[in-house]
N, C-alpha and C. Protein backbone atom coordinates (compact mmCIF):
# COMPACT_ATOMS: atom_id res chain seq x y z
N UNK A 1 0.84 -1.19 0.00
CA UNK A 1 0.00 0.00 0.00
C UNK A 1 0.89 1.25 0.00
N UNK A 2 0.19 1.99 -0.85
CA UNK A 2 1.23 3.52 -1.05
C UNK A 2 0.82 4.27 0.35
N UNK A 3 2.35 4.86 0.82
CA UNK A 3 2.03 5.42 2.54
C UNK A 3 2.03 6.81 1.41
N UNK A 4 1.74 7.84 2.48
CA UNK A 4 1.32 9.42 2.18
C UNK A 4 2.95 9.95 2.08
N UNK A 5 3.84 9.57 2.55
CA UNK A 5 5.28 9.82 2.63
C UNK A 5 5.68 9.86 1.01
N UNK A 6 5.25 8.73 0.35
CA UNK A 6 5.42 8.51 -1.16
C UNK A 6 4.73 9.25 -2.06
N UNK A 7 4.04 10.27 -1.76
CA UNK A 7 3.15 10.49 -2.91
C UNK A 7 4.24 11.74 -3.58
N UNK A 8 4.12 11.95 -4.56
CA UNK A 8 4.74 13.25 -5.39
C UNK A 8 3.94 13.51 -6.24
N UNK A 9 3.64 14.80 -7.28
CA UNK A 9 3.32 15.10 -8.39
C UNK A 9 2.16 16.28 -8.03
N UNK A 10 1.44 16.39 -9.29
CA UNK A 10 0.24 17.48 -9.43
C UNK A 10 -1.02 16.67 -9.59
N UNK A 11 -1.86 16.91 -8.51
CA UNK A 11 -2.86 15.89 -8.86
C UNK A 11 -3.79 16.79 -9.37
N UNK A 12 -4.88 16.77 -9.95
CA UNK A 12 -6.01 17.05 -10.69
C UNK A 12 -7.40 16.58 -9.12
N UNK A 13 -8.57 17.48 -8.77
CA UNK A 13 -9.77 16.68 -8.23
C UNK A 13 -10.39 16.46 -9.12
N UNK A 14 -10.67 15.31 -8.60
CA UNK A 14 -11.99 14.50 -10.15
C UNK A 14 -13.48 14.77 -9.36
N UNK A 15 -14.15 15.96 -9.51
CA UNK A 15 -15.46 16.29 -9.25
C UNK A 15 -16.87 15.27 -9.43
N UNK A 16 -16.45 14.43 -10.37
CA UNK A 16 -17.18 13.25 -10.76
C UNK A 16 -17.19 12.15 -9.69
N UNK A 17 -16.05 12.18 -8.78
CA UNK A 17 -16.22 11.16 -7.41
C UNK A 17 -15.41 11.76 -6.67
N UNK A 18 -15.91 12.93 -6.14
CA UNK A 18 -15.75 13.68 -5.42
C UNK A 18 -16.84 14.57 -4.57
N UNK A 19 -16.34 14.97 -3.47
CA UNK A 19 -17.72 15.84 -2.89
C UNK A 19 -17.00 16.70 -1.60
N UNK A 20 -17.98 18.30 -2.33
CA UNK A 20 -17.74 19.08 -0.99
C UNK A 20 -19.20 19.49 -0.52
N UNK A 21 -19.25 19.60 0.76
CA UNK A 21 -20.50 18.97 1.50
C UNK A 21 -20.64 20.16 2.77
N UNK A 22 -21.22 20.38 3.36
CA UNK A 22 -21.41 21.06 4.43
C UNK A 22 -22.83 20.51 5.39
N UNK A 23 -22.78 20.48 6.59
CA UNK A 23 -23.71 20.06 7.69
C UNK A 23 -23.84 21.09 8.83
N UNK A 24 -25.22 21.51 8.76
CA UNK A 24 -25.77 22.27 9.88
C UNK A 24 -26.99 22.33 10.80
N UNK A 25 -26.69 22.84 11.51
CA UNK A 25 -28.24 22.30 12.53
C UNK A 25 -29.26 23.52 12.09
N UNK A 26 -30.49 23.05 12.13
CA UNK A 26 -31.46 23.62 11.78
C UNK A 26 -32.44 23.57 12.71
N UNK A 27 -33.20 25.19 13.18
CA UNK A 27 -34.03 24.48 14.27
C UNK A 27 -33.84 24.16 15.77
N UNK A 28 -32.37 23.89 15.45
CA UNK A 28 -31.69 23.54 17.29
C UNK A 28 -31.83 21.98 16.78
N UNK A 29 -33.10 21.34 16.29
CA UNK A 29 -33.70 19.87 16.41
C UNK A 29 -32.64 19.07 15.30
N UNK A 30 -32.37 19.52 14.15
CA UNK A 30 -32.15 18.28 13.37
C UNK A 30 -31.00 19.20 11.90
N UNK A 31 -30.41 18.60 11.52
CA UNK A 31 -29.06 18.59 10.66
C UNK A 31 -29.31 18.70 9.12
N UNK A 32 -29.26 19.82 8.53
CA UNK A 32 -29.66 20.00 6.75
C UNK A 32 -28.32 19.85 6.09
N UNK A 33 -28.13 18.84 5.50
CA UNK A 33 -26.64 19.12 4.38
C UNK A 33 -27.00 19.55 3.51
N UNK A 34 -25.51 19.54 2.33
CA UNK A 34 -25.71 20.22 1.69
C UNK A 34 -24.31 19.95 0.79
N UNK A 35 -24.28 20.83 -0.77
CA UNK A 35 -23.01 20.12 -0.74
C UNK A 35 -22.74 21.51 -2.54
N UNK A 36 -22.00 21.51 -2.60
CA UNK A 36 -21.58 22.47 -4.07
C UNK A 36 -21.00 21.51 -5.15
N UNK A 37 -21.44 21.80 -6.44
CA UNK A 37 -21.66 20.61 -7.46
C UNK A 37 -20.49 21.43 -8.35
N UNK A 38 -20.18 22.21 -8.19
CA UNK A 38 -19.14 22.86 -9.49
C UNK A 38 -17.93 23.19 -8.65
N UNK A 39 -17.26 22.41 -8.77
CA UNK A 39 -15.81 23.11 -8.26
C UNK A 39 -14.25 22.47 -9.06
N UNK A 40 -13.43 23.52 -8.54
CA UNK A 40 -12.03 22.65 -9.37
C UNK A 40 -11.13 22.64 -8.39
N UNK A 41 -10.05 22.02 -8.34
CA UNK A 41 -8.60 22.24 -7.44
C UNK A 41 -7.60 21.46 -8.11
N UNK A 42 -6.45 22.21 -7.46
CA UNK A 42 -5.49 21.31 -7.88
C UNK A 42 -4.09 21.05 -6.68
N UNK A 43 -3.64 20.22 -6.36
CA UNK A 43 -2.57 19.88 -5.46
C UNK A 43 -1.48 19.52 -5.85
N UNK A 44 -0.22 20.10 -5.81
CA UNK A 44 0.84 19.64 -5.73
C UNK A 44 1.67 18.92 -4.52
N UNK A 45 1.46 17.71 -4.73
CA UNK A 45 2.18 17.09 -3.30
C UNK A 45 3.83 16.57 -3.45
N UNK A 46 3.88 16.78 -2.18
CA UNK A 46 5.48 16.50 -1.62
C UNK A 46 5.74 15.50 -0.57
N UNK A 47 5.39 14.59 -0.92
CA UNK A 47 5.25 13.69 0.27
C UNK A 47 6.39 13.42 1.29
N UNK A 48 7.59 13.40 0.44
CA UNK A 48 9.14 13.41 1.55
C UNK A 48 9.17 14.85 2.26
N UNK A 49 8.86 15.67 1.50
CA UNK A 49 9.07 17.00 2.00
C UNK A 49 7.82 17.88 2.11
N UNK A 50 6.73 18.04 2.94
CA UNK A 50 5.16 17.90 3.25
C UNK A 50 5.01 19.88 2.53
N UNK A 51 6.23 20.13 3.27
CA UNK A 51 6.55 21.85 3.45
C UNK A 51 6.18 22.33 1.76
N UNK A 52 6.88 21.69 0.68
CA UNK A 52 6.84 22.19 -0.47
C UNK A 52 5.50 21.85 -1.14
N UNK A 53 4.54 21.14 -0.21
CA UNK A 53 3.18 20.84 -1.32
C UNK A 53 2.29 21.97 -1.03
N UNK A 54 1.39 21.98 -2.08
CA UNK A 54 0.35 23.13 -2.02
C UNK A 54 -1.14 22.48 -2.81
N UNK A 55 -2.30 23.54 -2.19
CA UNK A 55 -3.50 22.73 -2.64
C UNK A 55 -4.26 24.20 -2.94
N UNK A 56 -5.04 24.49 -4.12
CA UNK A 56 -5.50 25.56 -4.42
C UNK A 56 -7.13 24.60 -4.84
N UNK A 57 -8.13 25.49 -4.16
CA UNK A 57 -9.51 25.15 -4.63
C UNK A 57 -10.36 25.87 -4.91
N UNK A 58 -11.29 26.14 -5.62
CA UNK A 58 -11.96 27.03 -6.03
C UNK A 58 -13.45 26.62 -6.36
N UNK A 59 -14.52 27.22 -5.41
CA UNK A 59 -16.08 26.46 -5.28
C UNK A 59 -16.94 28.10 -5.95
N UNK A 60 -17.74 26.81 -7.09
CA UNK A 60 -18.41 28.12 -7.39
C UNK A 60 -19.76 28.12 -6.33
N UNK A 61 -20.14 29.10 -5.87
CA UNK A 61 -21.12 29.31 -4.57
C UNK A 61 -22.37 29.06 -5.38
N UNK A 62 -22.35 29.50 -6.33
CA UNK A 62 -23.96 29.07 -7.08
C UNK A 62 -24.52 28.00 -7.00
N UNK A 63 -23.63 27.19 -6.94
CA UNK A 63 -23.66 25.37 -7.33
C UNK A 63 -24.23 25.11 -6.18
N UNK A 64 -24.14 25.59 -4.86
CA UNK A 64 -25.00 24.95 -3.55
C UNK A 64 -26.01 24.42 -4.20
N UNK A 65 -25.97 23.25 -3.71
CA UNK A 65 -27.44 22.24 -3.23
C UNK A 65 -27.64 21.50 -2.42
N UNK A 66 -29.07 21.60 -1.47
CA UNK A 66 -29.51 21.32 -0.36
C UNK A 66 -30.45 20.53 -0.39
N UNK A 67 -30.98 20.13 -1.50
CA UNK A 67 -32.46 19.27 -2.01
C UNK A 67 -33.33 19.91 -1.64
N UNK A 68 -33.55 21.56 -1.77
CA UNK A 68 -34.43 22.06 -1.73
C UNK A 68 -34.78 23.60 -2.26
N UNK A 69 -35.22 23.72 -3.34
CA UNK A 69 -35.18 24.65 -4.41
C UNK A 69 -35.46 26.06 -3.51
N UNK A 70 -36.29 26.18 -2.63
CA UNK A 70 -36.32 27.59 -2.15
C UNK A 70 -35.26 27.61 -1.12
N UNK A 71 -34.64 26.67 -0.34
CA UNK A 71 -33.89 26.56 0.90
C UNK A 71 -32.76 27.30 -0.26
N UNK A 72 -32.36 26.84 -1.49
CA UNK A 72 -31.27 26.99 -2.11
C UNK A 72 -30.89 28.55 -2.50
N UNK A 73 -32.33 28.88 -2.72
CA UNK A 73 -32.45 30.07 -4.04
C UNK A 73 -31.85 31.13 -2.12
N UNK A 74 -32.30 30.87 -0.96
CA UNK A 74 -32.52 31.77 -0.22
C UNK A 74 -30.66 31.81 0.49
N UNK A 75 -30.26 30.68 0.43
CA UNK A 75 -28.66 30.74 0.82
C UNK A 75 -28.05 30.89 -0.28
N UNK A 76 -28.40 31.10 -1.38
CA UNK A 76 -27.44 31.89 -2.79
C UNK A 76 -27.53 33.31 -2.71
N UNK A 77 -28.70 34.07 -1.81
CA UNK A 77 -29.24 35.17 -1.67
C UNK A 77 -28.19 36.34 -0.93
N UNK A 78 -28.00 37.42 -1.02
CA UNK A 78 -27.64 38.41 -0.28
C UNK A 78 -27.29 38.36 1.33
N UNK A 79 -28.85 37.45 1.81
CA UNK A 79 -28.94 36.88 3.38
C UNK A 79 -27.54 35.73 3.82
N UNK A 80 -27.26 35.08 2.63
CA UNK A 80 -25.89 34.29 2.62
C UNK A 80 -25.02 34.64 1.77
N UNK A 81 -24.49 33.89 0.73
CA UNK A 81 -23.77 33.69 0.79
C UNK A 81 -23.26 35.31 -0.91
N UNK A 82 -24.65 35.27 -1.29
CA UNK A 82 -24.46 36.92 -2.15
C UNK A 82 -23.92 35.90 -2.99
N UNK A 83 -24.42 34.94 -4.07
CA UNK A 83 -23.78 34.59 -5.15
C UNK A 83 -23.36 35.95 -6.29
N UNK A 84 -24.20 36.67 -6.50
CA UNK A 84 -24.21 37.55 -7.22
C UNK A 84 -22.44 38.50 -7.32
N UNK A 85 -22.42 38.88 -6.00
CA UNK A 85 -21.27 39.45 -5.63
C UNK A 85 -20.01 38.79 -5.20
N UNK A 86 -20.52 37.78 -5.05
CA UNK A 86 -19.01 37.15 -4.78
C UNK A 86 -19.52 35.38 -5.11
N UNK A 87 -18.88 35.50 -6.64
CA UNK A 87 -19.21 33.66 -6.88
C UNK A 87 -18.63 32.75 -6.42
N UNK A 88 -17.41 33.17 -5.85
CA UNK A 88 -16.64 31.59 -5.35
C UNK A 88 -16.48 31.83 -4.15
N UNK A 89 -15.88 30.97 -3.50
CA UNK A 89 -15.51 30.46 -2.92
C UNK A 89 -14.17 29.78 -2.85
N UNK A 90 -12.88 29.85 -2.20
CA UNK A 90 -11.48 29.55 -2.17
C UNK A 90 -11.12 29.54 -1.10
N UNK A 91 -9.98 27.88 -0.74
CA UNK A 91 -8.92 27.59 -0.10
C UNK A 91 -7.63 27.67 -0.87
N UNK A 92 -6.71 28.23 -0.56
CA UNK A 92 -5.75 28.27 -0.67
C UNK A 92 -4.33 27.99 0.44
N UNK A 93 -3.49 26.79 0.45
CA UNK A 93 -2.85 26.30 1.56
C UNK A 93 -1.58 27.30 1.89
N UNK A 94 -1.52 26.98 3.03
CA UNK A 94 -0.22 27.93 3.48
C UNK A 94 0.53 27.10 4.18
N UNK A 95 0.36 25.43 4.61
CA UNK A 95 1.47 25.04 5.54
C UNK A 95 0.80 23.52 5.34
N UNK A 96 1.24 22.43 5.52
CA UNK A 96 0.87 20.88 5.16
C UNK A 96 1.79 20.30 6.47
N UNK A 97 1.18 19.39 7.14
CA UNK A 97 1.83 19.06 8.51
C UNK A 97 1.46 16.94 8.26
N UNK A 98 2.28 16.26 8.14
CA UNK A 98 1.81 15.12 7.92
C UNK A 98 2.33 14.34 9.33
N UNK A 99 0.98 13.54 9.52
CA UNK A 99 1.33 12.50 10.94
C UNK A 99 0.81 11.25 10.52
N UNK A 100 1.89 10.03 10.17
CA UNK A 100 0.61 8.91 9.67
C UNK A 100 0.19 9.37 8.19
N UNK A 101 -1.33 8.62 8.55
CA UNK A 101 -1.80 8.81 7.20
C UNK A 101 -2.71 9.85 7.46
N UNK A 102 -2.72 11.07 7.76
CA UNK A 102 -3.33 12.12 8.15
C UNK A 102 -2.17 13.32 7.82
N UNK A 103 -3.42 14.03 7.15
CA UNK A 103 -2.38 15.69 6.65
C UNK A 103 -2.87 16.44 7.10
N UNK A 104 -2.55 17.47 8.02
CA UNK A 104 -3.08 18.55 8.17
C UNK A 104 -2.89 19.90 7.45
N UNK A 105 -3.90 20.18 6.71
CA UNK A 105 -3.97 21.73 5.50
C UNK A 105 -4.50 22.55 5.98
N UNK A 106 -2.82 23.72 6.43
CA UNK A 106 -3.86 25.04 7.05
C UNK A 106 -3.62 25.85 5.50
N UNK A 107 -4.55 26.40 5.36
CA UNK A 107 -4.68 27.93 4.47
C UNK A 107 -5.99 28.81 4.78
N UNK A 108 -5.66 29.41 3.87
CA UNK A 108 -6.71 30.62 3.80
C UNK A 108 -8.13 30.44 2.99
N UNK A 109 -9.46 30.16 3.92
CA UNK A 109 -10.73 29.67 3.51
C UNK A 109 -11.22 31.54 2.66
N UNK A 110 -11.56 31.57 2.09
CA UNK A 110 -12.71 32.85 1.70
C UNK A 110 -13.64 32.77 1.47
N UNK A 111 -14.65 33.28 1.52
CA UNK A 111 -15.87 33.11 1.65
C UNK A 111 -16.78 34.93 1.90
N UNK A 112 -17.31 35.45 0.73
CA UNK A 112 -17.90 36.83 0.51
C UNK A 112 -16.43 37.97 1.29
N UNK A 113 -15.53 37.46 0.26
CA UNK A 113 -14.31 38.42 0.18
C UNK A 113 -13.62 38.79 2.01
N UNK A 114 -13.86 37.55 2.82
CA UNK A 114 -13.15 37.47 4.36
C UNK A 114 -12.81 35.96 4.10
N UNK A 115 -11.41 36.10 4.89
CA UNK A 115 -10.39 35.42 4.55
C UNK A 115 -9.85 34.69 6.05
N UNK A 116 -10.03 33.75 6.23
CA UNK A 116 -9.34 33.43 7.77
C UNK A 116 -8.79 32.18 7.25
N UNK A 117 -7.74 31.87 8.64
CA UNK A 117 -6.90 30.95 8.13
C UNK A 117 -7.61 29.38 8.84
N UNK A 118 -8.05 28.24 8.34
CA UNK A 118 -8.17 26.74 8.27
C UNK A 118 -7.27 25.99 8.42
N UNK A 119 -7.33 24.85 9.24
CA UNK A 119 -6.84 23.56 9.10
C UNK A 119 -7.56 22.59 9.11
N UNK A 120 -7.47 21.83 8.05
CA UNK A 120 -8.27 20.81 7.91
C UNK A 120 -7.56 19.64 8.00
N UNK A 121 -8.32 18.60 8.92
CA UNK A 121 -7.56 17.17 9.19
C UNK A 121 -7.84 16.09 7.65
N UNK A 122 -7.21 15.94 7.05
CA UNK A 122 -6.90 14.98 5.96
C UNK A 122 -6.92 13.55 6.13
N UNK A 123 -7.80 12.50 5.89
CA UNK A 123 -7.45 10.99 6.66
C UNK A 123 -6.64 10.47 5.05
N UNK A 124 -5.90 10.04 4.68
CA UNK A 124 -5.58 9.54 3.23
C UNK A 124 -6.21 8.11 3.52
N UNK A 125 -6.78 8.00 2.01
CA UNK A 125 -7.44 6.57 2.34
C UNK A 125 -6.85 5.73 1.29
N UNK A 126 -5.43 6.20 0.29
CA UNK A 126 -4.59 5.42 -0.42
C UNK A 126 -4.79 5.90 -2.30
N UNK A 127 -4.13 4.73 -2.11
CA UNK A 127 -3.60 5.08 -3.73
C UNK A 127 -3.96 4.32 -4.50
N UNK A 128 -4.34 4.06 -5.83
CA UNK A 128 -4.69 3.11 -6.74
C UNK A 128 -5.08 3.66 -8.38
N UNK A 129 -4.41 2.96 -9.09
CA UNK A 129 -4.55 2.64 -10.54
C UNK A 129 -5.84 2.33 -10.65
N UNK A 130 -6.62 3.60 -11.96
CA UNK A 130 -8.34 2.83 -12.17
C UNK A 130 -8.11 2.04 -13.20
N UNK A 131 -9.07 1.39 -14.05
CA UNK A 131 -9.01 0.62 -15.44
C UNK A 131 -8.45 1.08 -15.81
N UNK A 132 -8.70 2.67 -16.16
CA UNK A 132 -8.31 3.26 -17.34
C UNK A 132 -6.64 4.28 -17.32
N UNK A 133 -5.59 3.33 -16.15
CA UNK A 133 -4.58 3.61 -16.59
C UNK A 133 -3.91 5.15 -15.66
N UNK A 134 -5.14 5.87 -14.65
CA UNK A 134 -5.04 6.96 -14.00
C UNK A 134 -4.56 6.65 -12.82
N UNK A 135 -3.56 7.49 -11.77
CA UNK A 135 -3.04 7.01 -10.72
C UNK A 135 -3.79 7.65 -10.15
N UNK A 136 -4.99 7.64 -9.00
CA UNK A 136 -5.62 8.17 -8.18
C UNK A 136 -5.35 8.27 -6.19
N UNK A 137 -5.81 8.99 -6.11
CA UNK A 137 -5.52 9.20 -4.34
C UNK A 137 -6.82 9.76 -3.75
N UNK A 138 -6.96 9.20 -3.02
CA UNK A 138 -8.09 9.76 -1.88
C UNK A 138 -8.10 10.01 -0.76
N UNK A 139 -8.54 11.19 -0.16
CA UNK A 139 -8.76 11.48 0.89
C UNK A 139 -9.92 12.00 1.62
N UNK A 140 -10.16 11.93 2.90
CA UNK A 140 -11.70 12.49 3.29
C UNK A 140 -10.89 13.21 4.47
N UNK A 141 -11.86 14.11 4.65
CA UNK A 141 -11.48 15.29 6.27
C UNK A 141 -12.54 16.26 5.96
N UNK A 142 -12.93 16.80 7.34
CA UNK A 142 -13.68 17.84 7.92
C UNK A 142 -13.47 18.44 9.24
N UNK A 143 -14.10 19.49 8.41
CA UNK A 143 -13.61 20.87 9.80
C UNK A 143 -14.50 21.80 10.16
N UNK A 144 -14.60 22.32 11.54
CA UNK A 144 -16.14 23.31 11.55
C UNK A 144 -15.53 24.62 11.47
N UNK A 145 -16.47 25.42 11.08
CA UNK A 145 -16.07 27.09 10.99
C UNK A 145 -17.39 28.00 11.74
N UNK A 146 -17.14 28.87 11.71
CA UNK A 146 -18.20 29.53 12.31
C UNK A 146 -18.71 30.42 11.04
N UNK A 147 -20.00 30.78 10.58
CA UNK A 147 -20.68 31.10 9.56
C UNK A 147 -20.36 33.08 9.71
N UNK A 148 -21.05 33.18 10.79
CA UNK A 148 -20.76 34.53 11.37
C UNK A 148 -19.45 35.19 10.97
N UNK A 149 -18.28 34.18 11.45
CA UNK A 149 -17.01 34.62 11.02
C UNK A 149 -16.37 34.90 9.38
N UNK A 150 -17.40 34.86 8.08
CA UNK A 150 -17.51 34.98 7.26
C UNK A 150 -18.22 35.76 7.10
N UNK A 151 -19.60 36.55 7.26
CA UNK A 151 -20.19 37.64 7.34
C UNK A 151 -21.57 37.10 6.68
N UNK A 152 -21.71 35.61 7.46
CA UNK A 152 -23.25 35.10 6.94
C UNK A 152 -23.96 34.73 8.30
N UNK A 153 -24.18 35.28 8.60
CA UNK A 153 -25.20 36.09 9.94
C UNK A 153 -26.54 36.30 9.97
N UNK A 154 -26.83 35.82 8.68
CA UNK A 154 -28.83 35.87 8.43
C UNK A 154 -29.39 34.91 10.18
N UNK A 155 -30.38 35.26 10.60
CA UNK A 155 -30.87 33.96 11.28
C UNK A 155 -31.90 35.14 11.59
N UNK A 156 -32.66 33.39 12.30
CA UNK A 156 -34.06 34.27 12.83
C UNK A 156 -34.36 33.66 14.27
N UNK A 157 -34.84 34.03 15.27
CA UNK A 157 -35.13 33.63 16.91
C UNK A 157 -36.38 32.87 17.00
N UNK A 158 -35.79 31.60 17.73
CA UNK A 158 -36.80 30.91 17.53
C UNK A 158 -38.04 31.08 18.71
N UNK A 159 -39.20 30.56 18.77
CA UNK A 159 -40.01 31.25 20.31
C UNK A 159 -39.47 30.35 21.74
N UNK A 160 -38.63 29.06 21.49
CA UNK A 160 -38.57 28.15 22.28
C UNK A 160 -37.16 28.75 22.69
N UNK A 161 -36.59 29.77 21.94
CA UNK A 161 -35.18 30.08 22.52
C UNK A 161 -34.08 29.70 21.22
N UNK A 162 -32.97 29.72 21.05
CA UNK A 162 -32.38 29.74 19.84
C UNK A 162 -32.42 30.10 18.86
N UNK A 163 -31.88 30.11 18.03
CA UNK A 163 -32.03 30.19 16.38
C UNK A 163 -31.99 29.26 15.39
N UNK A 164 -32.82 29.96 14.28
CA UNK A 164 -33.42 28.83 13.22
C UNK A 164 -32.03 28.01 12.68
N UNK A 165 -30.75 29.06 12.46
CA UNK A 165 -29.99 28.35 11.91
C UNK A 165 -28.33 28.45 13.09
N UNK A 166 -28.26 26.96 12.95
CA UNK A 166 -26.95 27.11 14.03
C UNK A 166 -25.51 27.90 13.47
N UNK A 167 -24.64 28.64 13.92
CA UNK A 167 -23.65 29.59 13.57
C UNK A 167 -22.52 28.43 13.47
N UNK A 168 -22.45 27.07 14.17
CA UNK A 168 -21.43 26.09 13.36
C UNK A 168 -21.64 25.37 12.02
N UNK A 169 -20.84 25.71 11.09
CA UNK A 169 -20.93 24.47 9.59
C UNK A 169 -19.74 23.80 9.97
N UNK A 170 -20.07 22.55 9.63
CA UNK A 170 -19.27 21.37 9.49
C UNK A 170 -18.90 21.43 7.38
N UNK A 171 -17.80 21.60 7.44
CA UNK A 171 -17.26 21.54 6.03
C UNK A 171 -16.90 20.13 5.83
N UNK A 172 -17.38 19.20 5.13
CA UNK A 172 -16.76 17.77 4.39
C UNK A 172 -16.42 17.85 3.22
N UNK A 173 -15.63 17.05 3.09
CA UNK A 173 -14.84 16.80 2.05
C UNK A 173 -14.26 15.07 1.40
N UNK A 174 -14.69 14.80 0.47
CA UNK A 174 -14.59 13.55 0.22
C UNK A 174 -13.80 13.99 -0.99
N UNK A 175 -12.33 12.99 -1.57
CA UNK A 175 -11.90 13.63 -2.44
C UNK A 175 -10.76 12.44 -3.30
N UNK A 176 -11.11 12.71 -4.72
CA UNK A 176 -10.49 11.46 -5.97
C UNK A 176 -9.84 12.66 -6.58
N UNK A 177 -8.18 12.59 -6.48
CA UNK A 177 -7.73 13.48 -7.38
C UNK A 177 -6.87 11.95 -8.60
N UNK A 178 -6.72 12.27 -9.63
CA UNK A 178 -6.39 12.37 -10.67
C UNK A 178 -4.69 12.65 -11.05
N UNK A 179 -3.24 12.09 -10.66
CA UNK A 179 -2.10 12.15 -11.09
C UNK A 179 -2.32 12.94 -12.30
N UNK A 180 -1.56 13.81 -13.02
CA UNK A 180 -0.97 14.79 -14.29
C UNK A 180 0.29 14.01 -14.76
N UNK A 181 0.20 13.94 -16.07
CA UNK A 181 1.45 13.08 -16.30
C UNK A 181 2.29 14.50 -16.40
């Protein structure tokens, strides 16, 4: 089995078996995901030397989907996330820390033009040749952020106490990148 120590090159994400995902409480009672269907990235890894790799991603915010056409139209809205004014969404890495088969990627999340710095825990779940001849790698990790701390602060008070929408997102990430010859 390929350890994370071995990996080198420019990988490509393959969006086709891939997923970025988000989970939040709704209500106080119960958990709405959610997930963005258009995105690209690309990683250069360094596996002997963790310091020289880098991971650039780029989510178009429009693409949210929640399985629910007005829930959607209303977090593309001004109240969130302002597709209009600001379409993407970007990580960009600033430091790669490897323990095991776990990477930790801090960079810079953005989200409606505020910028704070992330680390996200990386589990590598290995390496493998598909049919068709592609060297692939996968990894899954998630991390929570605070919504507020981005300048998406819509909510409404509920009568039982709380708010409709909880101020933690859970960011997931499931991820098939693609070797570059």
């Amino acid at each position: 089995m390929t350890q994370l120590t071995e990996l080198q090159g420019t990988y490509t994400l393959d969006p086709a078996h891939s997923e970025v995902g988000f989970v939040t409480r709704h209500a106080m009672v119960t958990k709405v995901r959610g997930r963005f269907n258009d995105y690209s990235g690309t990683a250069t890894i360094d596996g002997a030397n963790p310091s020289n790799s880098s991971l650039e991603v780029t989510v178009q915010a429009a693409s949210l989907d929640t399985n629910n056409a007005d829930r959607d139209t209303h977090v593309r809205s001004a109240d969130f996330f302002d597709v209009e004014q600001y379409p993407t969404i970007t990580f960009r890495s600033t430091d790669f820390a490897v323990s095991s088969d776990t990477v930790d990627v801090t960079g810079d999340l953005t989200i409606k033009d505020v910028t704070k710095s992330v680390t996200i825990p990386f589990d590598f779940n290995g390496a493998a040749t598909d049919p068709f001849g592609n060297e692939r790698i996968g990894f899954e990790g998630k991390v929570d952020v605070s919504r507020a701390d981005y300048g998406l602060t819509w909510n409404a008070a509920l009568e039982t106490g709380g708010f409709l929408v909880a101020d933690k997102v859970t960011l997931e990430f499931e991820v098939s990148a693609v070797k570059q010859a």
